[in-house]
Protein backbone atom coordinates (compact mmCIF):
# COMPACT_ATOMS: atom_id res chain seq x y z
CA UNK A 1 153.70 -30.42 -136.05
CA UNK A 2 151.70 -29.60 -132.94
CA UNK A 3 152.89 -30.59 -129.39
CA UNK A 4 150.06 -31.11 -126.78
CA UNK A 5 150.83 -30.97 -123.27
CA UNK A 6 152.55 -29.09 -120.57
CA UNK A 7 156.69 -29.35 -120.19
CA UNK A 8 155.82 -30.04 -116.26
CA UNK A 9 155.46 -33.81 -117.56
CA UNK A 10 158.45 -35.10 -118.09
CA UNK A 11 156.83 -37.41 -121.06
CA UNK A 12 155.82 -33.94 -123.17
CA UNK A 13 158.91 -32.54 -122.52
CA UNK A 14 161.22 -35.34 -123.45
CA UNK A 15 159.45 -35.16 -126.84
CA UNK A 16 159.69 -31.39 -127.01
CA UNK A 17 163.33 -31.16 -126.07
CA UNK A 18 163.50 -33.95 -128.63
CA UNK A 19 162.02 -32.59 -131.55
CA UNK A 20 164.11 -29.22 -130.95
CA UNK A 21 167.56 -31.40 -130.80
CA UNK A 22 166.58 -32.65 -133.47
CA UNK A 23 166.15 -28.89 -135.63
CA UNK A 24 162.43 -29.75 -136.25
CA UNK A 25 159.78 -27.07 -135.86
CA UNK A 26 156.46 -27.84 -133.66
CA UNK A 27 153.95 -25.58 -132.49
CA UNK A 28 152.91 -26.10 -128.92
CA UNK A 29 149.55 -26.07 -126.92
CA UNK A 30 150.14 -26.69 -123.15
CA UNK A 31 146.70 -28.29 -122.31
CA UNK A 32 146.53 -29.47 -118.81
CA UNK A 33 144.48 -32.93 -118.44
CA UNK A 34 142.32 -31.20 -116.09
CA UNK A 35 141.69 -27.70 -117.13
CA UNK A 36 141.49 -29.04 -121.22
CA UNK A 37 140.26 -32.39 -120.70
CA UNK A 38 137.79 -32.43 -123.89
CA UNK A 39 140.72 -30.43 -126.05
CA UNK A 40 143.30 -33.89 -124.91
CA UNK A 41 140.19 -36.35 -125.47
CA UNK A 42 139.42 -35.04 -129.41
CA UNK A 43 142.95 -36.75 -129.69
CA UNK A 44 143.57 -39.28 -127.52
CA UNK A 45 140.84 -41.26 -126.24
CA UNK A 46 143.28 -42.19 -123.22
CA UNK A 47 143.12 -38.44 -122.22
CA UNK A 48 146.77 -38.53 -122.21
CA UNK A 49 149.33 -36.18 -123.00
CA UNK A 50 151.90 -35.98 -124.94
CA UNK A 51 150.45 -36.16 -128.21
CA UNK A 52 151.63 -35.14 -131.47
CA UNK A 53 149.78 -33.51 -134.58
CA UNK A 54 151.87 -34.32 -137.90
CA UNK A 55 152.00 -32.43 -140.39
CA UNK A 56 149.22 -34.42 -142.79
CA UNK A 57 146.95 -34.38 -139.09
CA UNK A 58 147.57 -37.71 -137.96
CA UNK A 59 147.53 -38.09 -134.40
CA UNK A 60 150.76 -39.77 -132.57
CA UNK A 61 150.13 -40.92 -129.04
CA UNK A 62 152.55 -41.72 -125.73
CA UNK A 63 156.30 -40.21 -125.85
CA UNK A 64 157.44 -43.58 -126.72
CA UNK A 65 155.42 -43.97 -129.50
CA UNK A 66 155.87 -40.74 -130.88
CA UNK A 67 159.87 -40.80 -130.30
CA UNK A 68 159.92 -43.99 -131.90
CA UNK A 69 158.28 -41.50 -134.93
CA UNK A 70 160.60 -38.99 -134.75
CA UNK A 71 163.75 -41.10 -135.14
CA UNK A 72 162.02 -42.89 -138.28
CA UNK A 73 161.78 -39.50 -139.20
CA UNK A 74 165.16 -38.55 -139.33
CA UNK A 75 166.92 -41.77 -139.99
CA UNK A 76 169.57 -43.67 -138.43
CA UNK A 77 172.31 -40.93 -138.77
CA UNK A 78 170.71 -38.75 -136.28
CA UNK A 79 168.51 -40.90 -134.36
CA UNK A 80 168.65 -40.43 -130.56
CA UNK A 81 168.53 -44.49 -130.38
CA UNK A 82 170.92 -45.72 -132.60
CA UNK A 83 169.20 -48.02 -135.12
CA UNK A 84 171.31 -51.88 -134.68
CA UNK A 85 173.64 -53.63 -132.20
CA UNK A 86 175.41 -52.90 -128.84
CA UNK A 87 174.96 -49.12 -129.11
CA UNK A 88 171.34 -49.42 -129.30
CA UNK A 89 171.19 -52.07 -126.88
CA UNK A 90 172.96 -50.10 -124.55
CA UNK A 91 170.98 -47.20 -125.09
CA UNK A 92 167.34 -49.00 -124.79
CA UNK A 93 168.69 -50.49 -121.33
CA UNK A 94 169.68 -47.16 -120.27
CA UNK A 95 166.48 -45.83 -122.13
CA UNK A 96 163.79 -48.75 -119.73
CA UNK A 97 165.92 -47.81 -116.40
CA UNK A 98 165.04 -43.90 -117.25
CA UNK A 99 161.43 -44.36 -118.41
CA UNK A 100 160.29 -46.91 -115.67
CA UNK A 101 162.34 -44.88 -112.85
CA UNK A 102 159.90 -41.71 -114.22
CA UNK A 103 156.95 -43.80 -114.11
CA UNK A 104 157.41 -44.30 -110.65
CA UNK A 105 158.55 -40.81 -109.81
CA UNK A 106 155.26 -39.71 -111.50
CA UNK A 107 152.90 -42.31 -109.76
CA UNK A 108 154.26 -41.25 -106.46
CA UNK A 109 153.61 -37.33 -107.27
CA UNK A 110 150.24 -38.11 -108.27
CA UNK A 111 149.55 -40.20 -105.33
CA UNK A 112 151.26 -37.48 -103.00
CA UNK A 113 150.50 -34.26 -104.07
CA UNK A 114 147.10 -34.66 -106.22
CA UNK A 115 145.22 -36.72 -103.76
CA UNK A 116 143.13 -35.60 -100.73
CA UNK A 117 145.87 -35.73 -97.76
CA UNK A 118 143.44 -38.25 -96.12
CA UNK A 119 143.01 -40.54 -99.32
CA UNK A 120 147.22 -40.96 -99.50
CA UNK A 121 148.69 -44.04 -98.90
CA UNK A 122 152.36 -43.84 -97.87
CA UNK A 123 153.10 -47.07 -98.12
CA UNK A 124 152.55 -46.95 -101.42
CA UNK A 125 154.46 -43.44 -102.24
CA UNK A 126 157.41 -44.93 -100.33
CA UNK A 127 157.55 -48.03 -103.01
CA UNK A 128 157.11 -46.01 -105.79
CA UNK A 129 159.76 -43.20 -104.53
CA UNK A 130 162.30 -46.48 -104.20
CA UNK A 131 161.55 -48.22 -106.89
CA UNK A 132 162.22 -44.78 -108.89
CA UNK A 133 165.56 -44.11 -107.03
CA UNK A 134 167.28 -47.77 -107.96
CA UNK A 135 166.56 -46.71 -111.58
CA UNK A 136 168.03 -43.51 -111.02
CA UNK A 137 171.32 -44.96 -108.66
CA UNK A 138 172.26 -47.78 -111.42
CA UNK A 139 171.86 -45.03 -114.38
CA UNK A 140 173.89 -42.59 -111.50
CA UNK A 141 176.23 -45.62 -111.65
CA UNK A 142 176.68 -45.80 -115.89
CA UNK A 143 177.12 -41.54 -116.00
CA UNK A 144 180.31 -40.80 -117.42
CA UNK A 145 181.98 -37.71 -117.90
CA UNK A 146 180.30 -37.05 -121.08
CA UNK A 147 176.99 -39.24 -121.73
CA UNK A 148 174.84 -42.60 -120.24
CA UNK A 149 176.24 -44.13 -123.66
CA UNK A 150 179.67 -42.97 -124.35
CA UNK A 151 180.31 -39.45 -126.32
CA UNK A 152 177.00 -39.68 -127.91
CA UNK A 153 173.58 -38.15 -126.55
CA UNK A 154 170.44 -40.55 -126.61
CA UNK A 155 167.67 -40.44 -125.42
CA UNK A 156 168.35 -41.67 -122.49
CA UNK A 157 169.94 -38.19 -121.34
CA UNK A 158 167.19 -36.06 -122.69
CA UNK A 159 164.57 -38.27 -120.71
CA UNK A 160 167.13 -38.59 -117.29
CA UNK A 161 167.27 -34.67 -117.97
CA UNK A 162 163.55 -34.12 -117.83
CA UNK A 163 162.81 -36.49 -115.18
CA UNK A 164 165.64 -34.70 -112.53
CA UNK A 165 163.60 -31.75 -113.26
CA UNK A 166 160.72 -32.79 -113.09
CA UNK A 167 161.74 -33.91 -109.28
CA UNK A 168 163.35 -30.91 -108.73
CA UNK A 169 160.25 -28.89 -109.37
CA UNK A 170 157.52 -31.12 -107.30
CA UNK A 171 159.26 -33.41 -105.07
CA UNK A 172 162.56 -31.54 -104.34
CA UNK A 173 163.75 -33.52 -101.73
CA UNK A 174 163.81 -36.62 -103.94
CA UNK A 175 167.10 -36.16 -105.88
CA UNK A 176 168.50 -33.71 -103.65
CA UNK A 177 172.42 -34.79 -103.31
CA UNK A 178 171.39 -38.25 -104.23
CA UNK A 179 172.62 -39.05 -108.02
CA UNK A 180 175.99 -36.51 -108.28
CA UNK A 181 176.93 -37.83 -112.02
CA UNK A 182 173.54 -38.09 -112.93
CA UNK A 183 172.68 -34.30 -111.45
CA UNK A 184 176.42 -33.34 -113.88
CA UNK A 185 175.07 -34.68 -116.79
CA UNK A 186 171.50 -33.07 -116.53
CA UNK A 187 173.38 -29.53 -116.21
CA UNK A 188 175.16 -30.63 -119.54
CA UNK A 189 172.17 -30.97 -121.14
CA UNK A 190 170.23 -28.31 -119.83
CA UNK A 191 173.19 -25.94 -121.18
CA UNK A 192 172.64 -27.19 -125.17
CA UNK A 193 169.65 -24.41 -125.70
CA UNK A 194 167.06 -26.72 -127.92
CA UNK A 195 167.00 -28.85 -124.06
CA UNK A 196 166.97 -26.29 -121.37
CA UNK A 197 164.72 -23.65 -122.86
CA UNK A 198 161.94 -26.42 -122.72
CA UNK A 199 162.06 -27.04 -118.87
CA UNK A 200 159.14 -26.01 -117.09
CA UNK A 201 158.54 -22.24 -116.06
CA UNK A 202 155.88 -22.69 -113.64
């Protein structure tokens, strides 16, 4: 399999970190959507990363998509959404209140840091940055001592892992002191090797 995309996105890397969890081998090209814009169109006409090169060459596109994949792949045993009832209820709830609190946290990086300082609209940033930190307080509010869903890791974790991260490397001031339980279970993941040797080097 072949990775494309940077670990700086939170969306590669939560398929990354994934994939290694998981024991399954990938090769990985870290095009940028700017610098290797053609390379990320051949296989996404969305110009999007992450995407993911199976084995046979078929093309996987978004993280949810292609995590969706992966746990097909692997079957219900070891899934990182458990396949029927209140456990995977509980984990796609705690799964939407990650993935829409990164959305947000992305948007308002983009619209911060990648646009002319004129061009920014603060307003706007300020929604986003809220919107993404009441996803982040209720999931701060369902961290245990051990996971989001009990004693098992989802997916949930990896993608809460990757997003703190993410914050922590562009908009530091974000999480800073902000989620405690959520900030104790990203260290716990970030300790299991196959999670933190993906987070972004700079």
């Amino acid at each position: 399999m072949i990775l494309i995309g940077r670990n700086l996105s939170p969306f590669v890397r939560r398929v990354g970190a994934s994939l290694a969890v998981l024991g399954i081998p990938y090769e990985q090209r870290h095009y940028g959507t700017v610098d290797q814009r053609a390379e990320i169109l051949s296989l996404n006409p969305l110009g999007r990363v992450p995407a993911l090169v199976m084995d046979d060459g078929e093309v996987l596109v978004d993280s949810v998509a292609i995590l969706d994949a992966i746990d097909d792949l692997v079957g219900p045993d070891r899934a990182l959404v458990p396949a029927t009832g209140a456990p995977r209820r509980a984990a796609m709830r705690a799964l939407a209140l990650a993935v829409g609190a990164t959305e947000k946290l992305v948007a308002a990086y983009q619209e911060t840091k990648r646009r002319p300082a004129e061009l920014v609209w603060a307003e706007a940033a300020g929604k986003l940055l809220d919107q993404a930190a009441g996803g982040f307080a209720a999931l701060d509010m369902m961290a245990g001592e051990a996971w989001l869903c009990g004693d098992r890791m989802t997916q949930a974790d990896i993608t809460v892992t990757c997003a703190l991260d993410f914050a922590d490397a562009v908009l530091p001031d974000f999480a800073a002191g902000r989620f405690p339980a959520l900030s104790a279970l990203r260290d716990r993941a970030n300790a299991i090797p196959a999670i933190g040797d993906t987070r972004w080097k700079g």
